[in-house]
C-alpha atoms as a PDB file:
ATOM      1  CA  UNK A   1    -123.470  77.567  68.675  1.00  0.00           C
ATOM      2  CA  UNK A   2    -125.641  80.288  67.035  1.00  0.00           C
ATOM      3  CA  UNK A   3    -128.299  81.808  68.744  1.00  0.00           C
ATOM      4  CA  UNK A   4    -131.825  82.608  67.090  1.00  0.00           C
ATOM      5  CA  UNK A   5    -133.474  85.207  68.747  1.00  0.00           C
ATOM      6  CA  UNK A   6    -136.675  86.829  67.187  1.00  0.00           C
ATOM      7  CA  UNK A   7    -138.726  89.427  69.357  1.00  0.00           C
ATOM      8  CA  UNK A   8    -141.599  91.662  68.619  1.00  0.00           C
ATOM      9  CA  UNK A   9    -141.561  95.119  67.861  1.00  0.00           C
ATOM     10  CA  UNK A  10    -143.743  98.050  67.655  1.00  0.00           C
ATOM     11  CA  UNK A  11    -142.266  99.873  64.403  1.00  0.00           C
ATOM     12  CA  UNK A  12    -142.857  97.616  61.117  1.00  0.00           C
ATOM     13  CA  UNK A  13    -140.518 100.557  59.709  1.00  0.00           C
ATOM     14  CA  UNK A  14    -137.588  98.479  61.306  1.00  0.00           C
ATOM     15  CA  UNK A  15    -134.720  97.300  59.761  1.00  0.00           C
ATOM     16  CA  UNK A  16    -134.120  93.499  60.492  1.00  0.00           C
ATOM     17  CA  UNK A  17    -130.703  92.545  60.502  1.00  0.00           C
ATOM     18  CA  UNK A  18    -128.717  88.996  60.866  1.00  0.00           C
ATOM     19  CA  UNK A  19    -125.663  88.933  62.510  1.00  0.00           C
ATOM     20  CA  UNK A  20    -123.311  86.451  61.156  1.00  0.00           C
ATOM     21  CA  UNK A  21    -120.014  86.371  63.491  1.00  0.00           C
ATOM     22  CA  UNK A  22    -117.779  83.821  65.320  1.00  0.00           C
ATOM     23  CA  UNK A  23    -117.262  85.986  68.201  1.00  0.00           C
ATOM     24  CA  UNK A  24    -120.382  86.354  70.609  1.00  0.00           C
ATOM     25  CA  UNK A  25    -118.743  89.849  72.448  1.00  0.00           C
ATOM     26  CA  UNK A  26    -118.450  91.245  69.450  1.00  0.00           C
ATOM     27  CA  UNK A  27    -122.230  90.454  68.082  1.00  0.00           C
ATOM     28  CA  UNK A  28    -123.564  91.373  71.591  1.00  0.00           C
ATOM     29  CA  UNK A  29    -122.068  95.160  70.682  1.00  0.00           C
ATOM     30  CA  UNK A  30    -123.271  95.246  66.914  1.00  0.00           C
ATOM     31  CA  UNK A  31    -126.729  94.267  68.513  1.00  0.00           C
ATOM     32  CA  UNK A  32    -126.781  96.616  70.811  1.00  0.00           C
ATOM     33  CA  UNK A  33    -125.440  99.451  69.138  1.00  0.00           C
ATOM     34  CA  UNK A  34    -128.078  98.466  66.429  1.00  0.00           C
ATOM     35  CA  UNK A  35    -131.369  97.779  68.166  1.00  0.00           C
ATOM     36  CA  UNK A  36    -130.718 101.256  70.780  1.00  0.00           C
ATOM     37  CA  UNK A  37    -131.426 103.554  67.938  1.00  0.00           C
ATOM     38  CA  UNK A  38    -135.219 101.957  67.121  1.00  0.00           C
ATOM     39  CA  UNK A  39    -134.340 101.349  63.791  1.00  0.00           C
ATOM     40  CA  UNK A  40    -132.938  98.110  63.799  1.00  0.00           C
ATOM     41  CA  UNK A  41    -133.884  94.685  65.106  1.00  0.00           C
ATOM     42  CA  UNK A  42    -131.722  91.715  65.236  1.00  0.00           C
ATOM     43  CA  UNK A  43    -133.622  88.855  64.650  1.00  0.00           C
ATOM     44  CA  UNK A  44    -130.997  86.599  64.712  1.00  0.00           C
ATOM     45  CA  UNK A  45    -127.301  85.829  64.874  1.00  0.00           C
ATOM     46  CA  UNK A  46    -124.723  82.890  63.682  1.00  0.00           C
ATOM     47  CA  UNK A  47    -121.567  82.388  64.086  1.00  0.00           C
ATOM     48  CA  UNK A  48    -120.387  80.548  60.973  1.00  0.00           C
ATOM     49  CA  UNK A  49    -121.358  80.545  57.409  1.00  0.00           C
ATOM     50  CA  UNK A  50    -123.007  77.347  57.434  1.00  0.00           C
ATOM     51  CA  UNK A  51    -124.916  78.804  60.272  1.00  0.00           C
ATOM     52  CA  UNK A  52    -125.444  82.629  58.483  1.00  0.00           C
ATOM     53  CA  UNK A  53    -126.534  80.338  54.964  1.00  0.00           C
ATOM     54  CA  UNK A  54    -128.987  78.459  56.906  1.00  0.00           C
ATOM     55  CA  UNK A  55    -130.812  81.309  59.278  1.00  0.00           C
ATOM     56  CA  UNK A  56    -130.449  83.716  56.270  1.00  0.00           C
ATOM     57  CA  UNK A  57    -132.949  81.047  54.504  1.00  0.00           C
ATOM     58  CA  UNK A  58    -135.364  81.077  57.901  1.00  0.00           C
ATOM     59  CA  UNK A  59    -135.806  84.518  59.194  1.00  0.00           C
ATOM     60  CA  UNK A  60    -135.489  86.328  55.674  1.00  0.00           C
ATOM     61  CA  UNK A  61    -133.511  89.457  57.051  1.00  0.00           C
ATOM     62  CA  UNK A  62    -133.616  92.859  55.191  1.00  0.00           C
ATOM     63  CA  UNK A  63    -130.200  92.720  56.011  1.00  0.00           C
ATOM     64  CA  UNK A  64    -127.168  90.270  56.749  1.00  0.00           C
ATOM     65  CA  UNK A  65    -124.661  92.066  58.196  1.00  0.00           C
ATOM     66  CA  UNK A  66    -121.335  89.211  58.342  1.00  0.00           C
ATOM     67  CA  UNK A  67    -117.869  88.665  59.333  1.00  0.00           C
ATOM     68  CA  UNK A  68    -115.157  87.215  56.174  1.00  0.00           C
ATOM     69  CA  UNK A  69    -113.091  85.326  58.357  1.00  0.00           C
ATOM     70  CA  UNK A  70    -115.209  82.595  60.234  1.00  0.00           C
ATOM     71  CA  UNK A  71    -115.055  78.636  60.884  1.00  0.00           C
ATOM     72  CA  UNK A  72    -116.529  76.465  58.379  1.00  0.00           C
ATOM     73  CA  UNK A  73    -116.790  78.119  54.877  1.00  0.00           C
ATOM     74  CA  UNK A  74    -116.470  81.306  55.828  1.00  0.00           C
ATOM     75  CA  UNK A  75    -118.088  84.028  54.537  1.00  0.00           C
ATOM     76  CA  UNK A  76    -117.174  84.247  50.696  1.00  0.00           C
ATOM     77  CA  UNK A  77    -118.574  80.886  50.929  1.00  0.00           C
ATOM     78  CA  UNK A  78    -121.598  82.090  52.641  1.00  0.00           C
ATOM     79  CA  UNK A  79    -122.682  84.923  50.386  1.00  0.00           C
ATOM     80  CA  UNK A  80    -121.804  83.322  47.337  1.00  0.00           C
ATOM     81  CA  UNK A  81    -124.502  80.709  47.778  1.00  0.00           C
ATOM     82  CA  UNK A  82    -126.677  83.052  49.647  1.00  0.00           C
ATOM     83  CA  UNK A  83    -127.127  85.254  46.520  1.00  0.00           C
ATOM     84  CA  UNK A  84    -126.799  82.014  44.300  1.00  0.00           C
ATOM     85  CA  UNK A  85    -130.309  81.649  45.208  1.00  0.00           C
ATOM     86  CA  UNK A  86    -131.464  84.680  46.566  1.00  0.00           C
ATOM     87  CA  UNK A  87    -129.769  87.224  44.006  1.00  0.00           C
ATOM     88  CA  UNK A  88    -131.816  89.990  45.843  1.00  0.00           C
ATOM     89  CA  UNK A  89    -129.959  89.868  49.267  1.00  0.00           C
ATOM     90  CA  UNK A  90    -128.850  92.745  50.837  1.00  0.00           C
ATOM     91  CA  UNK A  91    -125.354  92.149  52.496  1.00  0.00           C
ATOM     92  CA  UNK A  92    -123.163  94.057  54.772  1.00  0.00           C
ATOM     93  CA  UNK A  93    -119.452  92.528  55.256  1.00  0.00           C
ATOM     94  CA  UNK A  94    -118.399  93.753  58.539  1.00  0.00           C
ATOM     95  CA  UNK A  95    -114.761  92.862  58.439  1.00  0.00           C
ATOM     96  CA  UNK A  96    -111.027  93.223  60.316  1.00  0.00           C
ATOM     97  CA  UNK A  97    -109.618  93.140  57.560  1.00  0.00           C
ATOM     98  CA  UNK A  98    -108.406  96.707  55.960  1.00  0.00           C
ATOM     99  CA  UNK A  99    -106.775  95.622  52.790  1.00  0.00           C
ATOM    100  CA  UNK A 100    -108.098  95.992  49.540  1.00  0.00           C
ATOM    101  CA  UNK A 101    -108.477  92.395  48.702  1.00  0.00           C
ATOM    102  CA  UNK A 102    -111.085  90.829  50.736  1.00  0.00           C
ATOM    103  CA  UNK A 103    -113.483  94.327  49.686  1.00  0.00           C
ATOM    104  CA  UNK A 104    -113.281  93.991  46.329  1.00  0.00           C
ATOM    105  CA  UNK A 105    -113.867  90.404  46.642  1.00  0.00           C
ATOM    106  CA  UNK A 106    -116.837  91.061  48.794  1.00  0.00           C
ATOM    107  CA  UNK A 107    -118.272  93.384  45.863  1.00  0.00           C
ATOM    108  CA  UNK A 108    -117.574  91.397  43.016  1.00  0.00           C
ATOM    109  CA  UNK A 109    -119.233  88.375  45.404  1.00  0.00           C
ATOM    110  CA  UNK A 110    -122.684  90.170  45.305  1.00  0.00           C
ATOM    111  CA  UNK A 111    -122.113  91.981  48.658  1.00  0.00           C
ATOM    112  CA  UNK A 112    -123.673  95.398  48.917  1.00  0.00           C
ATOM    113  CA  UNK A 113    -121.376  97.554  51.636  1.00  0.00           C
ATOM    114  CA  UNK A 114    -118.075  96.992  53.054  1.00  0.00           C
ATOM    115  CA  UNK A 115    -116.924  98.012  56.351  1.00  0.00           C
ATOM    116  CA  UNK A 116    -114.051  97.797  58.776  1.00  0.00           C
ATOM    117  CA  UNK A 117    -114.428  96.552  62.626  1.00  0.00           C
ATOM    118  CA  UNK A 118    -112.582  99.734  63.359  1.00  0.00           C
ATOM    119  CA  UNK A 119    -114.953 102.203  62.226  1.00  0.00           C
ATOM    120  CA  UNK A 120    -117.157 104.520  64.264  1.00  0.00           C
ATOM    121  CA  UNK A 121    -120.398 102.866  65.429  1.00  0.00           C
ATOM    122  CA  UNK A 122    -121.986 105.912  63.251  1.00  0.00           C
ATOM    123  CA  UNK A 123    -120.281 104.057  60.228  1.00  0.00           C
ATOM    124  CA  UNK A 124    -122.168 100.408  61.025  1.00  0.00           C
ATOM    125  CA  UNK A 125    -125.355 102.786  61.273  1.00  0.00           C
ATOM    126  CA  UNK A 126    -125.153 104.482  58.022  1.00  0.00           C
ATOM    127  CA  UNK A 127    -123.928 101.194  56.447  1.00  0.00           C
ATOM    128  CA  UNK A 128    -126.661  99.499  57.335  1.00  0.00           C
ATOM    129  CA  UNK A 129    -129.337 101.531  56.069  1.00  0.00           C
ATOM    130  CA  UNK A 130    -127.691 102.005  52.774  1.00  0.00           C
ATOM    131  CA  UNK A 131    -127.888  98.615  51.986  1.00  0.00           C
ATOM    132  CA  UNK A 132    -131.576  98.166  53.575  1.00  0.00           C
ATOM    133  CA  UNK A 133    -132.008 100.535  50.695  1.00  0.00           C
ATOM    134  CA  UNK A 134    -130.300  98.525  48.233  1.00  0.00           C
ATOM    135  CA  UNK A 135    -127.621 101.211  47.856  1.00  0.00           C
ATOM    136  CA  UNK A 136    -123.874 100.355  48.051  1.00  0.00           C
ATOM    137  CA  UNK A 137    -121.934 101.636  50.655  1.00  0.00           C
ATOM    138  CA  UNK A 138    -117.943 101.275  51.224  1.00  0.00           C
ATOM    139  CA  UNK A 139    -116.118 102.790  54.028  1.00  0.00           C
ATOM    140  CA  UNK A 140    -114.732 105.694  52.996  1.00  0.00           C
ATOM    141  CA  UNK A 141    -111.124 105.222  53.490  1.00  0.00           C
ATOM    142  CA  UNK A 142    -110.877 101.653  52.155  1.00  0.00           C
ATOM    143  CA  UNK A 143    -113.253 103.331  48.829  1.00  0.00           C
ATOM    144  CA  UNK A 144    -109.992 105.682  48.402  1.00  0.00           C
ATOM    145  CA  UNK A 145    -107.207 102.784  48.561  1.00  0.00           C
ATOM    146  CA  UNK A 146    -109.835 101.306  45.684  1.00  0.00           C
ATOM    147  CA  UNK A 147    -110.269 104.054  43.671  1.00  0.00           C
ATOM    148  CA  UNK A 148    -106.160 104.908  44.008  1.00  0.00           C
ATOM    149  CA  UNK A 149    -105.419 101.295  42.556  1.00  0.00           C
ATOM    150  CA  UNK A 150    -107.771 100.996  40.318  1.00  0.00           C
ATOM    151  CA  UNK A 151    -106.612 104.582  38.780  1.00  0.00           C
ATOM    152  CA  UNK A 152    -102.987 103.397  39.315  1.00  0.00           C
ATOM    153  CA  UNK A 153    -103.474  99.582  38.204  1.00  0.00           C
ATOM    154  CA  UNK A 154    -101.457  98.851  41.261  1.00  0.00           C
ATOM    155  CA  UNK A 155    -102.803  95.369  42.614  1.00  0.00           C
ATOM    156  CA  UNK A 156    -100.956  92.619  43.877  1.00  0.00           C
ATOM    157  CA  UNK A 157    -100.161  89.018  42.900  1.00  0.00           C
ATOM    158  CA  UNK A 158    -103.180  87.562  44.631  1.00  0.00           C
ATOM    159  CA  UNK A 159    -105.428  89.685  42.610  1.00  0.00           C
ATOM    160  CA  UNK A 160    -104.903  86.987  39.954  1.00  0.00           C
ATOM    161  CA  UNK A 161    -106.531  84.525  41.354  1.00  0.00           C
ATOM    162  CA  UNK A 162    -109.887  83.635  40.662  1.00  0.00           C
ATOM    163  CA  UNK A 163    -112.710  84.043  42.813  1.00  0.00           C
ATOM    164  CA  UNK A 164    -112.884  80.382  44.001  1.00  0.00           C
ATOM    165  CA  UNK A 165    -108.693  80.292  43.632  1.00  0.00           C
ATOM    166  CA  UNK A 166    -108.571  82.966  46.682  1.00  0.00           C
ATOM    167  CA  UNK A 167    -111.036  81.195  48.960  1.00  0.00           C
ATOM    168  CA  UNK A 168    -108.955  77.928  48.648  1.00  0.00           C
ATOM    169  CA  UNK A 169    -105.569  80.084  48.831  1.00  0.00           C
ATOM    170  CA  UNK A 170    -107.122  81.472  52.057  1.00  0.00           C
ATOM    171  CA  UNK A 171    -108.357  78.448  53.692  1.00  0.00           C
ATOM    172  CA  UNK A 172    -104.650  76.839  52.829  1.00  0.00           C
ATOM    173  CA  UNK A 173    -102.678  79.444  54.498  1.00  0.00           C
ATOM    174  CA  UNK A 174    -104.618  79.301  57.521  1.00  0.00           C
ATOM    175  CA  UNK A 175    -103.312  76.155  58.015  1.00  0.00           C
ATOM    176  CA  UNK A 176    -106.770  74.022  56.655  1.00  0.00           C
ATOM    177  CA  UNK A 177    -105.896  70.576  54.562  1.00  0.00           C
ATOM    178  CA  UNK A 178    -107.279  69.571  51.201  1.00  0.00           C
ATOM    179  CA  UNK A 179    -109.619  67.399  52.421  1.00  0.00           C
ATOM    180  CA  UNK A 180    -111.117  69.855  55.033  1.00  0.00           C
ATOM    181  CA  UNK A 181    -111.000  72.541  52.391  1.00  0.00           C
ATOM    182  CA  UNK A 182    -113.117  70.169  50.029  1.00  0.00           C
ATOM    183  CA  UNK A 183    -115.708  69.557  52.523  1.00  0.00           C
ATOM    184  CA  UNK A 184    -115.813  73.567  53.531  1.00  0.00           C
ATOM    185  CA  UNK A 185    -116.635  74.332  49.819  1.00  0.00           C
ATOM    186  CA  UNK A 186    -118.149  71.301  48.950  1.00  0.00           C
ATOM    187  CA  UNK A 187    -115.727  70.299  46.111  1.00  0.00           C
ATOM    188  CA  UNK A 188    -114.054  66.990  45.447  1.00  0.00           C
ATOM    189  CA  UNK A 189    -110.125  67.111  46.908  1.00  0.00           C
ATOM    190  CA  UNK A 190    -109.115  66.499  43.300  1.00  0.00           C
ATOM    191  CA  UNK A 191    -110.632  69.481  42.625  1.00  0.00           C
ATOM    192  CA  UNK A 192    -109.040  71.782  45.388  1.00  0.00           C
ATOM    193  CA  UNK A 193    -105.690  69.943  44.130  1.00  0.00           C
ATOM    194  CA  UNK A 194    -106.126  71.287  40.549  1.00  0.00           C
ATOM    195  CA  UNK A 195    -106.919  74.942  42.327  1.00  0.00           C
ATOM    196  CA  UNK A 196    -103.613  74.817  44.748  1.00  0.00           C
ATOM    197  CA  UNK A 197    -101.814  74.228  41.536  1.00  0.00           C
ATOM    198  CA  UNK A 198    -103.096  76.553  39.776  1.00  0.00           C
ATOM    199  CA  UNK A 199    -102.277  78.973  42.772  1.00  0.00           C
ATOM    200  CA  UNK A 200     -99.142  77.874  43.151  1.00  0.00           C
ATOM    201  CA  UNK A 201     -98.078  78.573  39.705  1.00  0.00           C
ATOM    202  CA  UNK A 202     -99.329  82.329  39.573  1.00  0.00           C
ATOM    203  CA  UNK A 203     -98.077  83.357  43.178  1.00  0.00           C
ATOM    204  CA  UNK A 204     -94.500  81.630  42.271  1.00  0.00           C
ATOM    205  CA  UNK A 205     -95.182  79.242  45.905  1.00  0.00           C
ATOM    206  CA  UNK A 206     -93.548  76.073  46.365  1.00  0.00           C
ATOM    207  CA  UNK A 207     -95.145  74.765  49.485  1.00  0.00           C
ATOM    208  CA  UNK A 208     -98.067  75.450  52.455  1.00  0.00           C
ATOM    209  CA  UNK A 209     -95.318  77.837  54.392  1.00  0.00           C
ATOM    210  CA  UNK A 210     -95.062  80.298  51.242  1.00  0.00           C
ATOM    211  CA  UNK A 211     -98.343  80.668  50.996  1.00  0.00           C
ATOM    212  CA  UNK A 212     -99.111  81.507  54.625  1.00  0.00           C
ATOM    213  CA  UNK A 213     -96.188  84.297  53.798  1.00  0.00           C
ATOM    214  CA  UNK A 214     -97.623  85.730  50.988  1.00  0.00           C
ATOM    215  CA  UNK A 215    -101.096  85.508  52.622  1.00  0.00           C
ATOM    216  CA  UNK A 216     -99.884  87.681  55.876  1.00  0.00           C
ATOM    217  CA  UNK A 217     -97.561  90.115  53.772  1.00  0.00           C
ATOM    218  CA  UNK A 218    -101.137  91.034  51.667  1.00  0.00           C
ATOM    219  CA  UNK A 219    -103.087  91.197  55.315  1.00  0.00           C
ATOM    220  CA  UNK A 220    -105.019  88.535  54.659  1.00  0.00           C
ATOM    221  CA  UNK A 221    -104.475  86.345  57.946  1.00  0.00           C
ATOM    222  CA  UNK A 222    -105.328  87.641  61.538  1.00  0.00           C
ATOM    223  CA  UNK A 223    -105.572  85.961  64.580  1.00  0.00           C
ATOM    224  CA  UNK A 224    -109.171  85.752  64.204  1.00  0.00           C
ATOM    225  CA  UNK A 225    -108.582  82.741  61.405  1.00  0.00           C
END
């Protein structure tokens, strides 16, 4: 169950941030490690994208700072319709995953930074008042691995998919049905039927299992999903 929280505060030069993750430790640190340097308020948290699309709407953050891999639609899902109809948010994905795929799907989403869960709390810091700014920020190390494959045009099968292809190739290899999938996204499950076809096809996968294996050999699966 998200929790709303929204406090006064001296400074009207503070940042306020929503928090948009499925695990309440790990929110309890980004808030804290936030709201101790006076910048920063949190004035509110979620911990799925239905919940992140719907308090987004409510408390109007200067930033959303949110988790990719979370119940419900997630948080493609989440920003996608978030921008849809407020093109001037100001996003932060906060992410475990390293890999170049979910980043540059972030980006091309709308999302202003990137980060990893692993980075220094100096990192979050700096990330978020980049994209309070409107600037773009992307971790430095994951920034290289982009730059290297876009100078190298190295990028894996799944880059072929489509933007809405690799959110239902995601949700399948973690295991969701058609039907739950269609309800996530809001689709018909004839639709998500034409889309795991069409996924099939480019990723050369004959069934559920393959795709689960060529979604954990590209690091897209962690035992957060």
């Amino acid at each position: 169950m998200a929790l709303t929280i929204e406090t006064s505060h001296d400074s009207d030069a503070s940042t306020t941030v929503l928090l948009a993750d499925d695990h309440a430790i790990v929110r309890m640190g980004f808030r804290l490690l936030l709201e101790t340097t006076g910048k920063c308020r949190v004035v509110g948290e979620a911990d799925s994208g239905e919940q992140a699309f719907s308090l987004y709407f409510k408390l109007s953050p200067d930033v959303l700072v949110i988790d990719i891999a979370m119940p419900g639609m997630g948080g493609l899902e989440a920003i996608n319709r978030i921008l849809a109809r407020d093109p001037r948010a100001r996003i932060l994905v906060l992410s475990a995953h390293e890999d170049t795929s979910y980043p540059r799907r972030s980006m091309q989403a709308g999302a202003l930074g990137y980060l990893s869960k692993r980075g220094a709390p100096s990192e979050l810091l700096r990330a978020v008042s980049a994209v309070a700014r409107g600037s773009t920020y992307i971790e430095p190390g994951i920034a290289q691995r982009l730059a290297v494959q876009g100078l190298k045009g190295t990028r894996g099968p799944v880059d072929l998919l489509s933007e809405r292809e690799f959110e239902v190739f995601v949700h399948l290899a973690a295991g969701k049905s058609v039907t739950q999938i269609a309800d996530l996204l809001s689709l018909s499950p004839r639709t998500i039927g034409t889309h795991l076809y069409n996924i099939k096809q480019k990723l050369g996968a004959q069934n559920a299992a393959e795709l689960t294996l060529i979604a954990l050999h590209a690091g897209l699966l962690n035992e957060g999903m």
